[in-house]
Protein backbone atom coordinates (compact mmCIF):
# COMPACT_ATOMS: atom_id res chain seq x y z
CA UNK A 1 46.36 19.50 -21.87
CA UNK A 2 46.76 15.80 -22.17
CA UNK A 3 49.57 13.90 -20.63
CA UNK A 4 51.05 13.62 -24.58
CA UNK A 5 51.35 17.34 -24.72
CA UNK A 6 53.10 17.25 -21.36
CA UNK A 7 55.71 15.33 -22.29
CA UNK A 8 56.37 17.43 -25.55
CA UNK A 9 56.49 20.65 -24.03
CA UNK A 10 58.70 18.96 -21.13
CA UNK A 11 61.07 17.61 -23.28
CA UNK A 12 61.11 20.95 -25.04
CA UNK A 13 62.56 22.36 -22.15
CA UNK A 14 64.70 20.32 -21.17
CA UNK A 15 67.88 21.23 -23.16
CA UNK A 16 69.91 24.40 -22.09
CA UNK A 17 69.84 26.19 -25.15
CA UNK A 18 66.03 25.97 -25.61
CA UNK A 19 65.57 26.98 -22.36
CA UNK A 20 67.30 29.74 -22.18
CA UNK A 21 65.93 30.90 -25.62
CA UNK A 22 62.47 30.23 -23.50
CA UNK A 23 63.23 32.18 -20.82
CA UNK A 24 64.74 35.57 -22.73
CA UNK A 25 61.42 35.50 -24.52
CA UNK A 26 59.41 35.22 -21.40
CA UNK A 27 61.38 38.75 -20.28
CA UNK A 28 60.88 40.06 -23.67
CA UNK A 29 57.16 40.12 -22.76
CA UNK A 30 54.01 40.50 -25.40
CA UNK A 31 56.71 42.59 -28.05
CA UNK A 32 58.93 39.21 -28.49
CA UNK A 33 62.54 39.38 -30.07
CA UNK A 34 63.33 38.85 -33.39
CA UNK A 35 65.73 35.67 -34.56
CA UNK A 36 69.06 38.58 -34.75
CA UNK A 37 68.00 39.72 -31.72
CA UNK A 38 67.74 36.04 -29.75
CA UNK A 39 70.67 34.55 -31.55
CA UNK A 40 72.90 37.62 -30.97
CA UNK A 41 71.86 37.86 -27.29
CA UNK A 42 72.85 34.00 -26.05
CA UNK A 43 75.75 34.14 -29.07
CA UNK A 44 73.77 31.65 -31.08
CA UNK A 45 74.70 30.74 -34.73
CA UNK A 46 71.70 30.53 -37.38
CA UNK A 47 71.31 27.35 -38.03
CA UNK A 48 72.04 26.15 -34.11
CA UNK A 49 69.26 28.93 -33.50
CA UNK A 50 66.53 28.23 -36.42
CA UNK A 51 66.57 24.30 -35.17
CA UNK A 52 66.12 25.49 -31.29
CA UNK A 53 63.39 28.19 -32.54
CA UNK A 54 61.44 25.52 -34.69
CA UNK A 55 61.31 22.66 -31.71
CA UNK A 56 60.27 25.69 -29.10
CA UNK A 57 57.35 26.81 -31.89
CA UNK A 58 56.75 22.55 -32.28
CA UNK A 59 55.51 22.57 -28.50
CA UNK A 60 53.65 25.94 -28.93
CA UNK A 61 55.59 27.55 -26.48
CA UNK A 62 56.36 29.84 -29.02
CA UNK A 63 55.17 32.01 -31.60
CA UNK A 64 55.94 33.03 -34.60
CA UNK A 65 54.82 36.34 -36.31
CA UNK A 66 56.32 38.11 -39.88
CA UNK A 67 56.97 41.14 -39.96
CA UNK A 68 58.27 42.14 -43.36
CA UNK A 69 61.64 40.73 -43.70
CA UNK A 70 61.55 39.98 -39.57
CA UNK A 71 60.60 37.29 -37.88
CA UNK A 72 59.53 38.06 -34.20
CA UNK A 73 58.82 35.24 -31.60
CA UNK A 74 57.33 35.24 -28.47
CA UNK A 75 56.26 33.79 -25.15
CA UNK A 76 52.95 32.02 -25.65
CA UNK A 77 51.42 32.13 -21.71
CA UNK A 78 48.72 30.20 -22.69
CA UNK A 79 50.76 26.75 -23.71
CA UNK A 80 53.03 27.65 -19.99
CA UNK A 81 49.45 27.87 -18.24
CA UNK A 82 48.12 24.61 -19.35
CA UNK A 83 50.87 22.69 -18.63
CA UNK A 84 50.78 24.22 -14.98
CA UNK A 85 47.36 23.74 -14.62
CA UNK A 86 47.78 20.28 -15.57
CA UNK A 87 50.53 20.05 -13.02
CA UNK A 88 49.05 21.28 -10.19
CA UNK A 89 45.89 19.39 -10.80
CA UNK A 90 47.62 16.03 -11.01
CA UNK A 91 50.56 16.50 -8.53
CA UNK A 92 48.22 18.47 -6.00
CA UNK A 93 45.46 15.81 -5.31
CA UNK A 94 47.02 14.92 -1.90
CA UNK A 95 48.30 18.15 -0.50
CA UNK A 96 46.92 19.31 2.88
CA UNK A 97 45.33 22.41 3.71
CA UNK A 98 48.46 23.89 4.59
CA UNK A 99 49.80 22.76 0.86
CA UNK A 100 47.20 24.11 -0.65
CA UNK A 101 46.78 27.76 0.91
CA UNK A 102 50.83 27.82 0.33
CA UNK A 103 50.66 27.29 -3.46
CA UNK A 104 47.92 29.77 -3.65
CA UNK A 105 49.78 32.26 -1.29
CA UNK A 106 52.62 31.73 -4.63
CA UNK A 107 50.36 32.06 -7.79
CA UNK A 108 49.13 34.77 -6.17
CA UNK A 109 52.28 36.77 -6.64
CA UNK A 110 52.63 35.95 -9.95
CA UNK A 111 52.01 38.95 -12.23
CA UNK A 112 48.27 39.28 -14.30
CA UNK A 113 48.96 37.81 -17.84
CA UNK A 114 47.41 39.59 -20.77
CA UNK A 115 45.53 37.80 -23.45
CA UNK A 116 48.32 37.17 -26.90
CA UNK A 117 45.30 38.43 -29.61
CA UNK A 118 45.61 41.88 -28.14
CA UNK A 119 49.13 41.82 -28.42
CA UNK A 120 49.07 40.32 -31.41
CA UNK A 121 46.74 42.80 -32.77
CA UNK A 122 48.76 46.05 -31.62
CA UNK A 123 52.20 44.47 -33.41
CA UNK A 124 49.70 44.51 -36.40
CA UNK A 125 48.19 47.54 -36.47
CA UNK A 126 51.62 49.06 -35.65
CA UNK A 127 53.27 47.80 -38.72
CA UNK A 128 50.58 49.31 -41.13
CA UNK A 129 51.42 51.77 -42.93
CA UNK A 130 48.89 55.16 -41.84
């Protein structure tokens, strides 16, 4: 990630509504929410909600998949990962040893991430008819 893309997915974040609409997706996991689902959970009207959704999907913190008549979005890890990585590599260059083995001791606890195309492809294969 380049520092441009930084910036954008910063700035994404950095509202409280989009945020928030971040962070309820991140629970929701790999199965997403749909726009009802988000807009009815942080009592969010429509249009309030499509313009939040749109400038979340703009960063590519989100995604977007159709479902029929549904809409479901979702958590993309990989757009969260990159701007970490590019984080830690340009704001860890002069930690100490100690630093170091403590931010490793932390992204150790974080939970293993699975890959979005296998999610991606179970939602599919789940909404086709047998």
């Amino acid at each position: 990630m380049e520092a441009d893309g930084v910036v954008a997915v910063l700035s994404g974040l950095a509202q409280h509504t989009r945020l928030a609409i971040y962070r309820l997706l991140v629970r929701a996991g790999e199965r997403g929410r749909a726009a009802g689902q988000i807009g009815t959970a942080l009592a969010l009207p429509p249009a309030t909600l499509s313009f939040h959704l749109k400038e979340l999907a703009a960063t590519g913190l989100i995604r977007a998949e159709g479902f029929g008549r549904y809409v479901i979005y979702s958590a993309d890890p990989g757009q969260m990962t990159a701007l970490m990585l590019f984080l830690i590599r340009e704001g860890c260059r002069r930690l100490d040893r100690e630093q170091l083995d403590e931010l490793r001791a932390a992204l150790a606890t974080l939970p293993a991430g699975r890959t979005r195309r296998g999610a991606a492809k179970k939602r599919r294969a789940k909404s086709r008819p047998a």
